[in-house]
C-alpha atoms as a PDB file:
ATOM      1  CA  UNK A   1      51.048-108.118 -99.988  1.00  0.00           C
ATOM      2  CA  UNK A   2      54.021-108.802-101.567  1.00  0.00           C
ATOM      3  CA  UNK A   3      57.432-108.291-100.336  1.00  0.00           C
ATOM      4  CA  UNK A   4      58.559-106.825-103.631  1.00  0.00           C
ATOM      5  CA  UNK A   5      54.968-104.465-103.870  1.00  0.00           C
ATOM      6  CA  UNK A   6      55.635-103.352-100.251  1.00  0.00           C
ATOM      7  CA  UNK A   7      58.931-102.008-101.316  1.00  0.00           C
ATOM      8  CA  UNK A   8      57.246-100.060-104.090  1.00  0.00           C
ATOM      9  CA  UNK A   9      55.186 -98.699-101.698  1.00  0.00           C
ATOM     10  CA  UNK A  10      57.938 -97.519 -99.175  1.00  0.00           C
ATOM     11  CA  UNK A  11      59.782 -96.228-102.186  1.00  0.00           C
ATOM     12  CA  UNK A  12      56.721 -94.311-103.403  1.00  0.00           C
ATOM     13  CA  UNK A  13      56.030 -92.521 -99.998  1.00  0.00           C
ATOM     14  CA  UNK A  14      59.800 -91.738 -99.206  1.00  0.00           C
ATOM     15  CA  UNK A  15      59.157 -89.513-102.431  1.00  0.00           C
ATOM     16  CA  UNK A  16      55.982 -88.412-101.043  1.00  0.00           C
ATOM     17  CA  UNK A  17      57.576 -87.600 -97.894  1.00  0.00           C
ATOM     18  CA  UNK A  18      60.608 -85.679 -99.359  1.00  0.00           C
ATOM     19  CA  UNK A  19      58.045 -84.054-101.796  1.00  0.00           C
ATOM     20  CA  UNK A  20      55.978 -82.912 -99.447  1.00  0.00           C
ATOM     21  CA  UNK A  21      58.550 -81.255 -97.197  1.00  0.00           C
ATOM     22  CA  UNK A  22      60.100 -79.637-100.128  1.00  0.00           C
ATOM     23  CA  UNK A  23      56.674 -78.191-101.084  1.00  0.00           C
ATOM     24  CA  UNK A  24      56.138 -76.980 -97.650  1.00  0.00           C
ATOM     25  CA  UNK A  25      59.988 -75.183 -97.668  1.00  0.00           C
ATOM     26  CA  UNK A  26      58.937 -73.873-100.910  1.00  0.00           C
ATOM     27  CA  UNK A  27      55.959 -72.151 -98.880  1.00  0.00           C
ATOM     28  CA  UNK A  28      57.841 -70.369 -96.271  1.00  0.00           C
ATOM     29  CA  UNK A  29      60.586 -68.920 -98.923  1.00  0.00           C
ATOM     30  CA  UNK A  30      57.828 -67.413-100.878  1.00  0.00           C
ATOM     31  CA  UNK A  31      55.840 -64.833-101.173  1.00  0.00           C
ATOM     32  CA  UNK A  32      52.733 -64.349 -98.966  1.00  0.00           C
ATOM     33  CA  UNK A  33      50.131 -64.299-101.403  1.00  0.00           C
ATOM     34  CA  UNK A  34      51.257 -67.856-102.428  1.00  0.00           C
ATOM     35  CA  UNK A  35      51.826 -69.496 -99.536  1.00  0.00           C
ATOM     36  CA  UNK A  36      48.680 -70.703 -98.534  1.00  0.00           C
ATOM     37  CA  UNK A  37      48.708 -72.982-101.727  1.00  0.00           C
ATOM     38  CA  UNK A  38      52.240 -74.545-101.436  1.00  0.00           C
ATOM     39  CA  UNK A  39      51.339 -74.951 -97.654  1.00  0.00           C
ATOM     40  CA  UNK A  40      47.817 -76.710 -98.921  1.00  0.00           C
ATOM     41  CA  UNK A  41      49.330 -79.097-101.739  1.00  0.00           C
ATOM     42  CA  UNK A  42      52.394 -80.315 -99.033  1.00  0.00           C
ATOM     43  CA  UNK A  43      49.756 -80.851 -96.613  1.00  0.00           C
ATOM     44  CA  UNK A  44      47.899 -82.987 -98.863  1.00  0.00           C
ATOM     45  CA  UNK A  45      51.512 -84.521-100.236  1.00  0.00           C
ATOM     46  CA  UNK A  46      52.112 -85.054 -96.849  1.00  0.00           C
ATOM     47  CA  UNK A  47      48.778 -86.982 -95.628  1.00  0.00           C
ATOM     48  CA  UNK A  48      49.334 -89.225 -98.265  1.00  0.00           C
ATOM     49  CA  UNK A  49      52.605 -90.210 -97.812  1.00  0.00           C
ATOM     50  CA  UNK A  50      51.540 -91.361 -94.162  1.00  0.00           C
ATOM     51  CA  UNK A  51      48.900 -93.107 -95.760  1.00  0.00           C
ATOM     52  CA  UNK A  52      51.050 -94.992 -98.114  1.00  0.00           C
ATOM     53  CA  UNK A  53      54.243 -95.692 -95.194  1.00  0.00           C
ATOM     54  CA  UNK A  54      52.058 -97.914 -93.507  1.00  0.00           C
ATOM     55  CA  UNK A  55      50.084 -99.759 -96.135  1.00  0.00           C
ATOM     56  CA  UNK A  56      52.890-102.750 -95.774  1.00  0.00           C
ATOM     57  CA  UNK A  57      51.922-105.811 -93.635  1.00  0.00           C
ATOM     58  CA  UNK A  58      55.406-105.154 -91.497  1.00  0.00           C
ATOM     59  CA  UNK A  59      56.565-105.131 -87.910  1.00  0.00           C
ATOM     60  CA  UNK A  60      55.905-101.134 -87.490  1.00  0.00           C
ATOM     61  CA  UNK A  61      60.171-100.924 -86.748  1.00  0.00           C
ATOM     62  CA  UNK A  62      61.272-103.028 -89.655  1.00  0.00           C
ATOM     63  CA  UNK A  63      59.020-101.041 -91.894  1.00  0.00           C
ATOM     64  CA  UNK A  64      60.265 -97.830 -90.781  1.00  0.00           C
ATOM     65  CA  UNK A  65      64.038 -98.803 -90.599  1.00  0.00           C
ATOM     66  CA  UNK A  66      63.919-100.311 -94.341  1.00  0.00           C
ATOM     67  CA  UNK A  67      61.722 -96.299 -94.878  1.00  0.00           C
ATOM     68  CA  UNK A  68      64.591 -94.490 -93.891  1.00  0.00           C
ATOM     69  CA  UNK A  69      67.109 -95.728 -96.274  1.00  0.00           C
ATOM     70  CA  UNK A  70      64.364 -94.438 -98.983  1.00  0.00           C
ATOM     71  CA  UNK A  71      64.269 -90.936 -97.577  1.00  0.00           C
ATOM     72  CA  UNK A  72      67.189 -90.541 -97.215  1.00  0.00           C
ATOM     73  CA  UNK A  73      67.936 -91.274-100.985  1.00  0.00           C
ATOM     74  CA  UNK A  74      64.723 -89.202-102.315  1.00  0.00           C
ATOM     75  CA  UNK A  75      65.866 -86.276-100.130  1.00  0.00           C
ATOM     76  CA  UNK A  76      69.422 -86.602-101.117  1.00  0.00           C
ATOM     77  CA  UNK A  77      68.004 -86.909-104.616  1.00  0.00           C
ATOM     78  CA  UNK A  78      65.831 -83.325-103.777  1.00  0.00           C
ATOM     79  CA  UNK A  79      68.566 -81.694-102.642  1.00  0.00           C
ATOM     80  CA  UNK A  80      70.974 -82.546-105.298  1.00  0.00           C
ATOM     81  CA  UNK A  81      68.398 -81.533-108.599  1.00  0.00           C
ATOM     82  CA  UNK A  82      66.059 -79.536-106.771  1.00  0.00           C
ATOM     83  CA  UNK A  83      67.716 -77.239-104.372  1.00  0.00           C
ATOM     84  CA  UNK A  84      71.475 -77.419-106.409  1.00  0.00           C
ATOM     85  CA  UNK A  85      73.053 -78.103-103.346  1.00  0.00           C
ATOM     86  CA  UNK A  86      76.159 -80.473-103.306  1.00  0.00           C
ATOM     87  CA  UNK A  87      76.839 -83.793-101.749  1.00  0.00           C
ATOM     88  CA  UNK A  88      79.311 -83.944 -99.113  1.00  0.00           C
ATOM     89  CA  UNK A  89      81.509 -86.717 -97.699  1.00  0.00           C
ATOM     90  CA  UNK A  90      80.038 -86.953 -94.347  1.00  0.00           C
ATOM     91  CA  UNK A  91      76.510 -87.538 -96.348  1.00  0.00           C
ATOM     92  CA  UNK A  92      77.512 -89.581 -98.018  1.00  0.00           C
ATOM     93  CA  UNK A  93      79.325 -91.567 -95.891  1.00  0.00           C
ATOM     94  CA  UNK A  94      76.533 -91.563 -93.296  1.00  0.00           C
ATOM     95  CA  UNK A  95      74.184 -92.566 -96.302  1.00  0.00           C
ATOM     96  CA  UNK A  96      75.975 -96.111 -96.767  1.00  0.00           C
ATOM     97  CA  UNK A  97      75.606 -96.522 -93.231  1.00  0.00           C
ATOM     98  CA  UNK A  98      72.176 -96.107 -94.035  1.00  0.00           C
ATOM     99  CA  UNK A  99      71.770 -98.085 -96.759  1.00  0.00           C
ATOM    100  CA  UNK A 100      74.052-100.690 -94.966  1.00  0.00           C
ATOM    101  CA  UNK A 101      71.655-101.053 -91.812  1.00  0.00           C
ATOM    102  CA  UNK A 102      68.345-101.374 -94.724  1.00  0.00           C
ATOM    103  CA  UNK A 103      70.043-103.880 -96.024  1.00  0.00           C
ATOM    104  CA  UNK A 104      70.502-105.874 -93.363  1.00  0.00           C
ATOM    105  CA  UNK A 105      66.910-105.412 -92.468  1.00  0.00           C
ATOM    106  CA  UNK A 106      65.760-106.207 -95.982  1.00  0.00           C
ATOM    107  CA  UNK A 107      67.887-109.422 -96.087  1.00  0.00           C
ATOM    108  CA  UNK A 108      66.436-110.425 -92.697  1.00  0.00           C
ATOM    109  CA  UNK A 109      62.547-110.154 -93.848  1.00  0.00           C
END
């Protein structure tokens, strides 16, 4: 697999990830009656997304530690459109840590 395809992939299940978890938030701030089905689709979301995190040929902690720069940016992302809730210095500062420490993982593969 290519190095470029595997970072599609860990891309693609950071949204999953941050999807799913949204989908299951969704489910516990709504009403009863629907609950069951927002719990059902995040679960599904969910299984998925661990399906797709480990589909790249990596070392189990350099595939993770590249993973949580993309979280952090899809749930960042989530928060922002999604939820309406503002970015604050200390995220964002911590986030360029973040994306720092990817980097240097990335560069390294």
């Amino acid at each position: 697999m290519s190095k470029n395809l595997s970072v599609l992939l860990l891309l693609a299940a950071a949204l999953l990830e941050a999807g799913g978890d949204w989908l299951v938030r969704k489910g516990i701030h709504t009403l009863s009656w629907q609950r069951a089905g927002w719990f059902a689709i995040g679960a599904v979301v969910l299984f998925v997304y661990g399906w797709t995190v480990n589909r790249p040929p990596w070392n189990f902690g350099e595939l993770l530690g590249l993973y949580v720069v993309f979280f952090f940016l899809a749930a960042q992302a989530i928060s922002y459109f999604l939820l309406k809730e503002p970015m604050r210095g200390p995220v964002v500062a911590g986030g360029l840590l973040i994306m720092g420490g990817g980097l240097v993982i990335f560069l390294s593969k």
